[in-house]
PDB file of N, CA and C in Angstrom:
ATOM      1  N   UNK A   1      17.445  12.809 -20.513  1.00  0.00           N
ATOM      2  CA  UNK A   1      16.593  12.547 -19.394  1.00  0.00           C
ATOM      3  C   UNK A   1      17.388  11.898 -18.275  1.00  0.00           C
ATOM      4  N   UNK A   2      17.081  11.892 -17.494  1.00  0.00           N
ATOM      5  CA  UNK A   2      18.114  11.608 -15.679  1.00  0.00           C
ATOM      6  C   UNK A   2      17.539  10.222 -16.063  1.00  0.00           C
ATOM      7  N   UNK A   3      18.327   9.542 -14.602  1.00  0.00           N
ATOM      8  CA  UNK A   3      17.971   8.265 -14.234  1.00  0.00           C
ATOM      9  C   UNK A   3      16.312   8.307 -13.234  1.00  0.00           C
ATOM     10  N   UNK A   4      16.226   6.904 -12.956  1.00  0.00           N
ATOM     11  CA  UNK A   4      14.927   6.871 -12.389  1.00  0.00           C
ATOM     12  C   UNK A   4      14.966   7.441 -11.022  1.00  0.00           C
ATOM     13  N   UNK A   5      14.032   8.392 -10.402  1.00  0.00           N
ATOM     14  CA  UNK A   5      13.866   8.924  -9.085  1.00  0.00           C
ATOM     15  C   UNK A   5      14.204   8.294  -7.957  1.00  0.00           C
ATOM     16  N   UNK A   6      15.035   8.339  -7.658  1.00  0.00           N
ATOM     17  CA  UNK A   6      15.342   7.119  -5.714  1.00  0.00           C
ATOM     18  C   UNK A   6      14.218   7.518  -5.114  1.00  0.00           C
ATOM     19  N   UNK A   7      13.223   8.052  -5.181  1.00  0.00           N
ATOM     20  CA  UNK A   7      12.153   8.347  -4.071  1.00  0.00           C
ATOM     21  C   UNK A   7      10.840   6.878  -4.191  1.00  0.00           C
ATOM     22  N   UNK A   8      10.816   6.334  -5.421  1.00  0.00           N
ATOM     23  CA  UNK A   8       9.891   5.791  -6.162  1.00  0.00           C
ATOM     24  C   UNK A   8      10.814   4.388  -6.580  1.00  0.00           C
ATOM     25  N   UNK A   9      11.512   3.847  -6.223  1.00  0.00           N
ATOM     26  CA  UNK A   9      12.741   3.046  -6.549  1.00  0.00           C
ATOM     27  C   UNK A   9      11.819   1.651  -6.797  1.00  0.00           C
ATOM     28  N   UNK A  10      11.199   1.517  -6.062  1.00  0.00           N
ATOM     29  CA  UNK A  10      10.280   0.356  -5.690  1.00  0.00           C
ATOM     30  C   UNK A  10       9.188   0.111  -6.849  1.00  0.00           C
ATOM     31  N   UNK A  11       8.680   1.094  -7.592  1.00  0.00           N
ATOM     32  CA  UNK A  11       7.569   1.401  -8.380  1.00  0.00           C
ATOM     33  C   UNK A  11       6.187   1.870  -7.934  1.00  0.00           C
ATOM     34  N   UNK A  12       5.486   1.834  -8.662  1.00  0.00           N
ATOM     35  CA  UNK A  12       4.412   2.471  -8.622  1.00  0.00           C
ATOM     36  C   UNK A  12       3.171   1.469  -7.880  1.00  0.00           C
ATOM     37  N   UNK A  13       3.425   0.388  -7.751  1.00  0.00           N
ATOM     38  CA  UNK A  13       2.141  -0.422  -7.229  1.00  0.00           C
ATOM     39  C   UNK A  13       2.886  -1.651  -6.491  1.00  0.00           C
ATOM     40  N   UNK A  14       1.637  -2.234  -5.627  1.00  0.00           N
ATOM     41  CA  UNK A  14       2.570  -3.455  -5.410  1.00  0.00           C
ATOM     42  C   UNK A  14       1.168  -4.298  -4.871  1.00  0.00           C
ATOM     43  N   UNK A  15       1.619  -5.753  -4.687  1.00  0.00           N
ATOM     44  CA  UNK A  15       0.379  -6.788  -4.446  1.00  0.00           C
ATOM     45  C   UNK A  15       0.990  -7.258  -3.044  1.00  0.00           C
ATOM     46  N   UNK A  16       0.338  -6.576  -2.063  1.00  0.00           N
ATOM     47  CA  UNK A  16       0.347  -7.204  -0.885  1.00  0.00           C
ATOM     48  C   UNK A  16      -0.070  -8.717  -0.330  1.00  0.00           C
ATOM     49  N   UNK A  17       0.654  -9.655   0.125  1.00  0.00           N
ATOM     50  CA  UNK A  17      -0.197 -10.511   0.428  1.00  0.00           C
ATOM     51  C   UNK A  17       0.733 -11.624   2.030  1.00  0.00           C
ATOM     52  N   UNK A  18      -0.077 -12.546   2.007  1.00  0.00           N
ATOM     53  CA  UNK A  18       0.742 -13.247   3.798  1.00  0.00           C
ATOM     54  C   UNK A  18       0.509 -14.576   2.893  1.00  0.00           C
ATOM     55  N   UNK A  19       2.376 -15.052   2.864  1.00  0.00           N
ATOM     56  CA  UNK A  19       2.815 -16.355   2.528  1.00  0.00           C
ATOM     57  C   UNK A  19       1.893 -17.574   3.551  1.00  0.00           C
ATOM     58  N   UNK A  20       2.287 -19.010   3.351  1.00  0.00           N
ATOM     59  CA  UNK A  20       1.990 -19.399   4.311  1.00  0.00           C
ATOM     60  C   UNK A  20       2.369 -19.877   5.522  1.00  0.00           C
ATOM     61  N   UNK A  21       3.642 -18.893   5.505  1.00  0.00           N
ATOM     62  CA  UNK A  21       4.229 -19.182   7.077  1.00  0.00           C
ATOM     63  C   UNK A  21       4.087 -17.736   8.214  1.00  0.00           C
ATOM     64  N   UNK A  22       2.647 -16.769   7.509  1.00  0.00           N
ATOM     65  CA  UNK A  22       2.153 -15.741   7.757  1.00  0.00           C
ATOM     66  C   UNK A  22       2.868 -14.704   7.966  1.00  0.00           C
ATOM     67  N   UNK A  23       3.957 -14.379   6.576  1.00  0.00           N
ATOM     68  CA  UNK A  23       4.847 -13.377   6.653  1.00  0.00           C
ATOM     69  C   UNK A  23       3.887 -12.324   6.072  1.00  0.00           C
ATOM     70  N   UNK A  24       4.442 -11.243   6.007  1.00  0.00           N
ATOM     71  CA  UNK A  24       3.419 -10.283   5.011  1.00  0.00           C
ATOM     72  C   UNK A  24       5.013  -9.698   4.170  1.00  0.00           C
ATOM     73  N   UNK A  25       4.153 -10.254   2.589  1.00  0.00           N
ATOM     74  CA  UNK A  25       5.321  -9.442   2.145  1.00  0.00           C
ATOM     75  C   UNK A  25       4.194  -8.817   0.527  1.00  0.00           C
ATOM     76  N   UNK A  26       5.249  -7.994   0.203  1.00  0.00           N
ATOM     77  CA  UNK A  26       4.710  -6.946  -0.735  1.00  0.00           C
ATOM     78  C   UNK A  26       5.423  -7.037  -2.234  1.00  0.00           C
ATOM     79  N   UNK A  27       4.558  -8.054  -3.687  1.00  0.00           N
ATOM     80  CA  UNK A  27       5.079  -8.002  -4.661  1.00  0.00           C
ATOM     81  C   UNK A  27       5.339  -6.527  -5.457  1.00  0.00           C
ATOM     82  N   UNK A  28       6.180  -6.394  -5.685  1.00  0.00           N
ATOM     83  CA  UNK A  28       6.582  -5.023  -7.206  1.00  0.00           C
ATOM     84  C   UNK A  28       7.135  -5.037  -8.172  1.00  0.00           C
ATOM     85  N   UNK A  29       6.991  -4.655  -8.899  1.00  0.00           N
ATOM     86  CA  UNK A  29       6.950  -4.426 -10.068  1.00  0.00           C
ATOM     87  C   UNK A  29       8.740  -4.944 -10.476  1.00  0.00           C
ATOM     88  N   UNK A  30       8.487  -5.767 -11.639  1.00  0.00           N
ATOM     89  CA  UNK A  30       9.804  -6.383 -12.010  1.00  0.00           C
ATOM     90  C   UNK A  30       9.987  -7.586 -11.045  1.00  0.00           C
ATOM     91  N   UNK A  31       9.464  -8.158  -9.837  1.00  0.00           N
ATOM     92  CA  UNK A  31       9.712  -9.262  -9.310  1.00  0.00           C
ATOM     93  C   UNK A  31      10.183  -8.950  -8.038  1.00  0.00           C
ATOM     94  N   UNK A  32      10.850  -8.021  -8.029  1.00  0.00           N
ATOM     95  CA  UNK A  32      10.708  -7.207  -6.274  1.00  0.00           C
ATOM     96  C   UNK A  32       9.470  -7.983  -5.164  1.00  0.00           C
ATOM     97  N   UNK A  33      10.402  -8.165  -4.163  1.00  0.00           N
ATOM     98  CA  UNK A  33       9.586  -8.857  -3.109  1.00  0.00           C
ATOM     99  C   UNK A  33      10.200  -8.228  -2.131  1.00  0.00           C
ATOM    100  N   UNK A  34       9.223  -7.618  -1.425  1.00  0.00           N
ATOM    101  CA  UNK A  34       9.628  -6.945  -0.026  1.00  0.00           C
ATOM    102  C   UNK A  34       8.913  -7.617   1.382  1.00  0.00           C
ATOM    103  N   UNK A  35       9.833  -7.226   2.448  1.00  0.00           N
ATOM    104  CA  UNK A  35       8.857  -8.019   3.821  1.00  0.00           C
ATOM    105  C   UNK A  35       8.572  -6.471   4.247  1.00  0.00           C
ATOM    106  N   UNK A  36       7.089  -6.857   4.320  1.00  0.00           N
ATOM    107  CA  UNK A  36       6.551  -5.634   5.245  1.00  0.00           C
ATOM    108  C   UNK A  36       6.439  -5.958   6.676  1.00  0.00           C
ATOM    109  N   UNK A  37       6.716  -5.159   7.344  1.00  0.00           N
ATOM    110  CA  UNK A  37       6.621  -5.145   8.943  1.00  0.00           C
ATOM    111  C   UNK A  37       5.379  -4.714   9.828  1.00  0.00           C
ATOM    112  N   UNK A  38       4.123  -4.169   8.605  1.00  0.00           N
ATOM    113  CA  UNK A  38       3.436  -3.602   8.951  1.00  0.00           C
ATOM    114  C   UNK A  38       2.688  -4.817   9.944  1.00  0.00           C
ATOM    115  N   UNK A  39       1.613  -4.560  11.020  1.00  0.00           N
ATOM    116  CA  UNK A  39       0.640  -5.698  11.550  1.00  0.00           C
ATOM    117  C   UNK A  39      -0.368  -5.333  11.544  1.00  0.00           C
ATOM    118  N   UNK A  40      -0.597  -3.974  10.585  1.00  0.00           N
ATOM    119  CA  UNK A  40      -2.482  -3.590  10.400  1.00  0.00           C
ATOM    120  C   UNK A  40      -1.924  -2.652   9.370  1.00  0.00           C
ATOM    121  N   UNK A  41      -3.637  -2.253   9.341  1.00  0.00           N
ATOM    122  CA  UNK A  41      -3.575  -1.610   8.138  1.00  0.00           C
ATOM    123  C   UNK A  41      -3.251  -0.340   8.200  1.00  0.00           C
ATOM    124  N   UNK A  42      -3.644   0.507   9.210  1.00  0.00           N
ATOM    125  CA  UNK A  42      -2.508   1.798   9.230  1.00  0.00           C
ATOM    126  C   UNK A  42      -1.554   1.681   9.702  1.00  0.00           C
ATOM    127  N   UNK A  43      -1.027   0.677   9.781  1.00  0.00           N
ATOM    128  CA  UNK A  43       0.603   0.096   9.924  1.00  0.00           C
ATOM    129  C   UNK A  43       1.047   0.069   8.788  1.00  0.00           C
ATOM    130  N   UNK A  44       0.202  -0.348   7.937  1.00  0.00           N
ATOM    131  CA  UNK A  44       0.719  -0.610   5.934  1.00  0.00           C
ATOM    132  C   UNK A  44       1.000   0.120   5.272  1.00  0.00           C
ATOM    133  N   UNK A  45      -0.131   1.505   5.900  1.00  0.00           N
ATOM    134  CA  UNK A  45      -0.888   2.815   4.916  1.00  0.00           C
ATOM    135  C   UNK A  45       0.800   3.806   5.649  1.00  0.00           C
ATOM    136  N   UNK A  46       0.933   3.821   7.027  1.00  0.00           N
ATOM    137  CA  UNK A  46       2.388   4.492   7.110  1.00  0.00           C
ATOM    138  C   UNK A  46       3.913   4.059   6.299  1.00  0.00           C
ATOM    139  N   UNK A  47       3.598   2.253   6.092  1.00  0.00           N
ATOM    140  CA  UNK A  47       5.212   1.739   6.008  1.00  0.00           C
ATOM    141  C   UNK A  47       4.993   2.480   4.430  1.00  0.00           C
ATOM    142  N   UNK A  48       3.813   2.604   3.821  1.00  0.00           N
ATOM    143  CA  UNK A  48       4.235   2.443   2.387  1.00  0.00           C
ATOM    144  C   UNK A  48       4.529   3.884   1.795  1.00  0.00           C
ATOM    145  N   UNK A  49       3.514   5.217   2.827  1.00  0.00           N
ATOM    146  CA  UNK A  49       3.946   6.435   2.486  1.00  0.00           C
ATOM    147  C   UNK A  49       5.180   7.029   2.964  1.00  0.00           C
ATOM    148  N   UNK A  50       6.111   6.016   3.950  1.00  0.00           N
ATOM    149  CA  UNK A  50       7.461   6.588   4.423  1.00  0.00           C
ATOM    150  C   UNK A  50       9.006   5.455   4.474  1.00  0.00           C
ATOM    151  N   UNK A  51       8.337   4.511   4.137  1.00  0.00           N
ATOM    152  CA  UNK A  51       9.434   3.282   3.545  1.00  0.00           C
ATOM    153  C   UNK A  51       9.981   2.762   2.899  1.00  0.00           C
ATOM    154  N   UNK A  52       8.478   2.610   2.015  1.00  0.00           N
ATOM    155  CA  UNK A  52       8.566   1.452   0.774  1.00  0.00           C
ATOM    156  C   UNK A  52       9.365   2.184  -0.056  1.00  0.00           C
ATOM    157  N   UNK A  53       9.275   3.061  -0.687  1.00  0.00           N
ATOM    158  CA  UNK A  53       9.505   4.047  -2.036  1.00  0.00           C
ATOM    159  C   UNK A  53       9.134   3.514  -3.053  1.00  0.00           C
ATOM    160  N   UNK A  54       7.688   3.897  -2.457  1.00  0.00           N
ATOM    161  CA  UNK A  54       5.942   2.882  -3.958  1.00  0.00           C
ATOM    162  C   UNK A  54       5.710   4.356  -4.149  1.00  0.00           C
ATOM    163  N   UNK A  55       5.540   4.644  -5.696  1.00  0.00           N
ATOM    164  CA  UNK A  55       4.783   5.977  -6.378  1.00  0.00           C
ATOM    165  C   UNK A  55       5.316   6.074  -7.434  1.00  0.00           C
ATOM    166  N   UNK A  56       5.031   7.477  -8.074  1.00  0.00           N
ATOM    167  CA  UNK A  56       5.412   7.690  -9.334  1.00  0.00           C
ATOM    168  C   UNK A  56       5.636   9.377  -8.835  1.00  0.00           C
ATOM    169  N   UNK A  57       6.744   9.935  -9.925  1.00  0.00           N
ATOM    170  CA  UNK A  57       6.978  11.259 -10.000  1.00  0.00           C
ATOM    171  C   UNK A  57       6.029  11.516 -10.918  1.00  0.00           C
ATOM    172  N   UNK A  58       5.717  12.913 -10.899  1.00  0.00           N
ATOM    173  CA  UNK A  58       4.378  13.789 -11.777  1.00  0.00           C
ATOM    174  C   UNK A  58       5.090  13.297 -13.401  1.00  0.00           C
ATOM    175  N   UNK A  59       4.126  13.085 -14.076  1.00  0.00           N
ATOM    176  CA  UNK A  59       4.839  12.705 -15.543  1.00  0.00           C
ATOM    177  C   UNK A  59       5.459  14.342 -16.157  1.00  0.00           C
ATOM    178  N   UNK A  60       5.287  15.579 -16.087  1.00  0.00           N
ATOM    179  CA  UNK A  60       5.476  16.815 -16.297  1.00  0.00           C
ATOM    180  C   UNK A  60       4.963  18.032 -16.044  1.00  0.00           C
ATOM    181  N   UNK A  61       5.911  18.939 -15.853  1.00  0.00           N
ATOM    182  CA  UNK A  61       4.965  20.250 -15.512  1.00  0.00           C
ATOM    183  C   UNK A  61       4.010  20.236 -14.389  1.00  0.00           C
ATOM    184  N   UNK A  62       3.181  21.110 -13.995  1.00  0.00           N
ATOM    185  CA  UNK A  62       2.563  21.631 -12.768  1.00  0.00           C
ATOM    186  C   UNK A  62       1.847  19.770 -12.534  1.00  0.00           C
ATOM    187  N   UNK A  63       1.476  20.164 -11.433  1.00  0.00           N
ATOM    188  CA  UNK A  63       0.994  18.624 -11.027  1.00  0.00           C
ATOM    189  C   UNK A  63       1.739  18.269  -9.580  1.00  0.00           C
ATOM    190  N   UNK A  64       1.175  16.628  -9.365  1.00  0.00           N
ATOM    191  CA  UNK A  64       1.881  16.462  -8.165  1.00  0.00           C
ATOM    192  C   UNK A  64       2.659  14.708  -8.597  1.00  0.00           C
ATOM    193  N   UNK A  65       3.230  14.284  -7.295  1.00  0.00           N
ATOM    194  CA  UNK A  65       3.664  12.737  -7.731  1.00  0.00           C
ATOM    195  C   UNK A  65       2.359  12.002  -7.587  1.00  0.00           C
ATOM    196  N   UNK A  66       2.490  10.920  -8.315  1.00  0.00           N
ATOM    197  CA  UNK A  66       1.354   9.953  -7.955  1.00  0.00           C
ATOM    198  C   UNK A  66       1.577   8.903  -6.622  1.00  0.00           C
ATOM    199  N   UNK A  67       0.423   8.758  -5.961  1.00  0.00           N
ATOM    200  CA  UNK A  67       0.328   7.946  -4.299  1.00  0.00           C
ATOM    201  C   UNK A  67       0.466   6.513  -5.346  1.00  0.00           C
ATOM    202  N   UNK A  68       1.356   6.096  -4.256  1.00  0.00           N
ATOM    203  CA  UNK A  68       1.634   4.437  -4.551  1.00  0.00           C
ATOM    204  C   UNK A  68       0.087   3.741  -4.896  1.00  0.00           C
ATOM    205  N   UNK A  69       0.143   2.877  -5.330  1.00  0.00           N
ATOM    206  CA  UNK A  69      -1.578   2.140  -5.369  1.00  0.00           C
ATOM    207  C   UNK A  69      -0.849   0.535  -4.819  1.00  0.00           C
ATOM    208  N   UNK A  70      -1.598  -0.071  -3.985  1.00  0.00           N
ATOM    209  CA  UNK A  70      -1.462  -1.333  -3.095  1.00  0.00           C
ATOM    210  C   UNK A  70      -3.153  -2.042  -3.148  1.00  0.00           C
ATOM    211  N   UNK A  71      -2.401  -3.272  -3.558  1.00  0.00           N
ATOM    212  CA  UNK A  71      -3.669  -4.308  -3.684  1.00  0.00           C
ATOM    213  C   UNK A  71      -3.980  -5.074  -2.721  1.00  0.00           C
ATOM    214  N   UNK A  72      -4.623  -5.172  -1.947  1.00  0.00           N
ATOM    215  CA  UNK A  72      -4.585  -6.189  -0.722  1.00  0.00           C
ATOM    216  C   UNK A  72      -5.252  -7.604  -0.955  1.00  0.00           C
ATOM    217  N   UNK A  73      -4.383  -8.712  -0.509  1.00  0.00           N
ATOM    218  CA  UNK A  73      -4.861  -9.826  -1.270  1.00  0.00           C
ATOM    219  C   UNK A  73      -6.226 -10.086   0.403  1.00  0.00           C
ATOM    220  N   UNK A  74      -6.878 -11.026   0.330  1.00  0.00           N
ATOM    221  CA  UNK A  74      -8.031 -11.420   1.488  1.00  0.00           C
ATOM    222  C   UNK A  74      -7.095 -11.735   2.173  1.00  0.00           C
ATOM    223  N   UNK A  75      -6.165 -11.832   2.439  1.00  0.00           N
ATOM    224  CA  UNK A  75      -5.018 -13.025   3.409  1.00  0.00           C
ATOM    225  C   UNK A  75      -4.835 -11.589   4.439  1.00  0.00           C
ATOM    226  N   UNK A  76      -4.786 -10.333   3.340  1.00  0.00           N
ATOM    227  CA  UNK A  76      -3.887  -9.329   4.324  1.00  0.00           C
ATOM    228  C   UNK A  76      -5.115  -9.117   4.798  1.00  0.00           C
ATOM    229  N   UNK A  77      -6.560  -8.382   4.557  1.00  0.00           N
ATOM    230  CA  UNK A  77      -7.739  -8.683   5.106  1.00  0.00           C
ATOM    231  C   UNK A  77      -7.826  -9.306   6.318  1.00  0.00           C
ATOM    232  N   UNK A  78      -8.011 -10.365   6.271  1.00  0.00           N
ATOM    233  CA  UNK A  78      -7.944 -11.253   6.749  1.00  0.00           C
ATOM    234  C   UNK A  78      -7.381 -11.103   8.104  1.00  0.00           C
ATOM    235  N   UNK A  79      -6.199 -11.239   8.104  1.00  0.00           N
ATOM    236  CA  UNK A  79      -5.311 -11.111   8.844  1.00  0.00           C
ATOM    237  C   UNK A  79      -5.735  -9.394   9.992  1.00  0.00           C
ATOM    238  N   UNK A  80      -6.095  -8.822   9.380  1.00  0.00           N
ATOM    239  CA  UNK A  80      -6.438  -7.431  10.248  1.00  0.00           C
ATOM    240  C   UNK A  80      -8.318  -7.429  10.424  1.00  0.00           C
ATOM    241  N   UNK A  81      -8.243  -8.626  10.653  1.00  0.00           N
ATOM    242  CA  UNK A  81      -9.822  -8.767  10.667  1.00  0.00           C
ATOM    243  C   UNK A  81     -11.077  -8.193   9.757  1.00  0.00           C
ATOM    244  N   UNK A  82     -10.112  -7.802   8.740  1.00  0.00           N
ATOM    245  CA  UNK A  82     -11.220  -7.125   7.680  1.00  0.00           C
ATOM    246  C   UNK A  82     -11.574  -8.864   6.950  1.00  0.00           C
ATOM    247  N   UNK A  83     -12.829  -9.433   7.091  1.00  0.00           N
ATOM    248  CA  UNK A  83     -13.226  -9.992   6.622  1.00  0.00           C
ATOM    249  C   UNK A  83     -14.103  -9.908   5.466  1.00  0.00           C
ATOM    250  N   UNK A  84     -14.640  -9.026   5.243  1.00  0.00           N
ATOM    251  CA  UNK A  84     -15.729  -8.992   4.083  1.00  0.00           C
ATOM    252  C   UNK A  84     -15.664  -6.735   3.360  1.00  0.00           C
ATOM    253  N   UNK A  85     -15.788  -6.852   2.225  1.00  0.00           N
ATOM    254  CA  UNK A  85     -15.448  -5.554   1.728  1.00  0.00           C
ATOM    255  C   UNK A  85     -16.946  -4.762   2.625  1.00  0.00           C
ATOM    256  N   UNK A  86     -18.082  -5.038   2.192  1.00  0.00           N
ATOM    257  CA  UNK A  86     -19.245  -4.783   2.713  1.00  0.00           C
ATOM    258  C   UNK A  86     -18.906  -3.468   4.615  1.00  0.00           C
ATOM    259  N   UNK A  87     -18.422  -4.433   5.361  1.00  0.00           N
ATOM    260  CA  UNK A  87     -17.423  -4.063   6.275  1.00  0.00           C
ATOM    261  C   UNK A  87     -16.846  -3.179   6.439  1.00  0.00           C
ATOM    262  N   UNK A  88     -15.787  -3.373   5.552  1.00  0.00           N
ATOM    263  CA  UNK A  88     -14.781  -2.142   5.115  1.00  0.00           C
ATOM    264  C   UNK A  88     -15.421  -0.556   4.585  1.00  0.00           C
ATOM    265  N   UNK A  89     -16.979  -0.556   3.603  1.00  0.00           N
ATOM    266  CA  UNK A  89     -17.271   0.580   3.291  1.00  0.00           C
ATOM    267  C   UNK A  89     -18.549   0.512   4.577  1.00  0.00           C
ATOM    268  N   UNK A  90     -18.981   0.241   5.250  1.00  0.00           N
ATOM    269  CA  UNK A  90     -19.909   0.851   6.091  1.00  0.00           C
ATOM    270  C   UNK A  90     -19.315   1.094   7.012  1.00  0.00           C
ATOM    271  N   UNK A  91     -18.326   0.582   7.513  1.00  0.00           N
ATOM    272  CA  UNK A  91     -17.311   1.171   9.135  1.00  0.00           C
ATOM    273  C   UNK A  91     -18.027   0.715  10.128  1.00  0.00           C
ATOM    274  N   UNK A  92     -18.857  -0.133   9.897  1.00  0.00           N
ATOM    275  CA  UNK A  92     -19.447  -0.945  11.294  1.00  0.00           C
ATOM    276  C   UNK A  92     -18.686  -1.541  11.854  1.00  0.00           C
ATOM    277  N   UNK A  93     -19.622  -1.504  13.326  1.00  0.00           N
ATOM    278  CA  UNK A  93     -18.440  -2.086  14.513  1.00  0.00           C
ATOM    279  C   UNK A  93     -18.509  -3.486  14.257  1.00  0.00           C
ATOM    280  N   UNK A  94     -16.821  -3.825  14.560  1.00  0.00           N
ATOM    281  CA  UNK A  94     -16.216  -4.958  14.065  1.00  0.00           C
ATOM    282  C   UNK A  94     -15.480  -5.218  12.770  1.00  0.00           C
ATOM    283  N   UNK A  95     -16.009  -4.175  12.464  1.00  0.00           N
ATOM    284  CA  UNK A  95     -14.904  -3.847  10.442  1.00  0.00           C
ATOM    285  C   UNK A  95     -14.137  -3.280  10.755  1.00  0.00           C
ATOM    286  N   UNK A  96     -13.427  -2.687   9.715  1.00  0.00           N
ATOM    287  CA  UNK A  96     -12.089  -2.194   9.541  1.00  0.00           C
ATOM    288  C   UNK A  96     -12.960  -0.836  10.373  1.00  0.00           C
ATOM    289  N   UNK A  97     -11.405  -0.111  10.118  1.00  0.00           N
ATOM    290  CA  UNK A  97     -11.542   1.605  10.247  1.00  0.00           C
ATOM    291  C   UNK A  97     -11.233   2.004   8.977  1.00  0.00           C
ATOM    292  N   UNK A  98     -11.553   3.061   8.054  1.00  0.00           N
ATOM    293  CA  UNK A  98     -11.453   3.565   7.460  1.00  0.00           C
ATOM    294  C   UNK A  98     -10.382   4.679   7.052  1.00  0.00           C
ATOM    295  N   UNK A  99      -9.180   4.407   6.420  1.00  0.00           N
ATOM    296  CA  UNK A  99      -7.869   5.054   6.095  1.00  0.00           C
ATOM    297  C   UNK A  99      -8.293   6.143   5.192  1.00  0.00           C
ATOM    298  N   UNK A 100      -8.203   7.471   5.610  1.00  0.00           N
ATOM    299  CA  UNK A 100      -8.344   8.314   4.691  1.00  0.00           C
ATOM    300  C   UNK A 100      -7.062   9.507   4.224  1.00  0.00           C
ATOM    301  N   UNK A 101      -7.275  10.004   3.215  1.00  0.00           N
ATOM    302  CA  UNK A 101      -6.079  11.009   3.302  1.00  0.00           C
ATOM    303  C   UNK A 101      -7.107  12.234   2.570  1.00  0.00           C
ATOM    304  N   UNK A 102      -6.666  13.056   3.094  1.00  0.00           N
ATOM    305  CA  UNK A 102      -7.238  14.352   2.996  1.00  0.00           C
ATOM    306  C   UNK A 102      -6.072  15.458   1.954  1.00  0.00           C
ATOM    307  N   UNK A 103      -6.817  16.282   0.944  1.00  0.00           N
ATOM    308  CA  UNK A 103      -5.869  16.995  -0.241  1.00  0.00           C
ATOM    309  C   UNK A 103      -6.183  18.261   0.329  1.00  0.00           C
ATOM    310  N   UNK A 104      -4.934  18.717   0.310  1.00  0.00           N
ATOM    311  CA  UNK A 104      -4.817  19.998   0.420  1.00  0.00           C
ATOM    312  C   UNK A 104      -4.606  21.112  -0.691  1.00  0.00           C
ATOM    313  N   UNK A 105      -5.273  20.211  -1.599  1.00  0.00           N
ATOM    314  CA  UNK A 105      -5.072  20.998  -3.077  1.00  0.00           C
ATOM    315  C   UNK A 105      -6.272  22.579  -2.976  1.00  0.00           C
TER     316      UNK A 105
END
């Protein structure tokens, strides 16, 4: 079997969160600590599908890679004015916007 994928180097998940000198940085897997540069959330949703190298390769055969998964602590919330989840799923004005990705499967 090869070595691990450079595309995915980072791992498969990570725990976003803002220290308290309001850095934003991004825990992974094994103790990995990254500074994200992002300052919103489709700032996050781009750094992580073209930066980070967060995912997984397909475990075998037909299939695809797996999308990174990112936890957002309330701080990162917070911080992009998403205050309350409630918010976040109705898309009312003053909540978030809603990040979607669309399959072309």
């Amino acid at each position: 079997m090869g070595g691990a994928d450079p595309r995915f180097e980072n791992g498969p998940l990570t725990v976003v969160d803002v220290d308290a000198d309001g850095q934003v940085l991004a825990y992974c897997v094994g103790g990995l600590v990254l500074d994200v540069p992002a300052k919103s959330i489709p700032a996050l949703v781009d750094w992580t599908l073209k930066e980070a190298k967060l995912g997984q390769p397909k475990l075998s055969g037909p299939g695809k890679d797996a999308d990174p998964l990112l936890v957002l602590t309330e701080a990162v919330l917070e911080r992009d004015a998403c205050r309350s989840p409630s918010r976040m799923r109705s898309g009312s004005p003053g909540g978030c916007r809603r990040v979607t990705r669309s399959s072309s499967s």
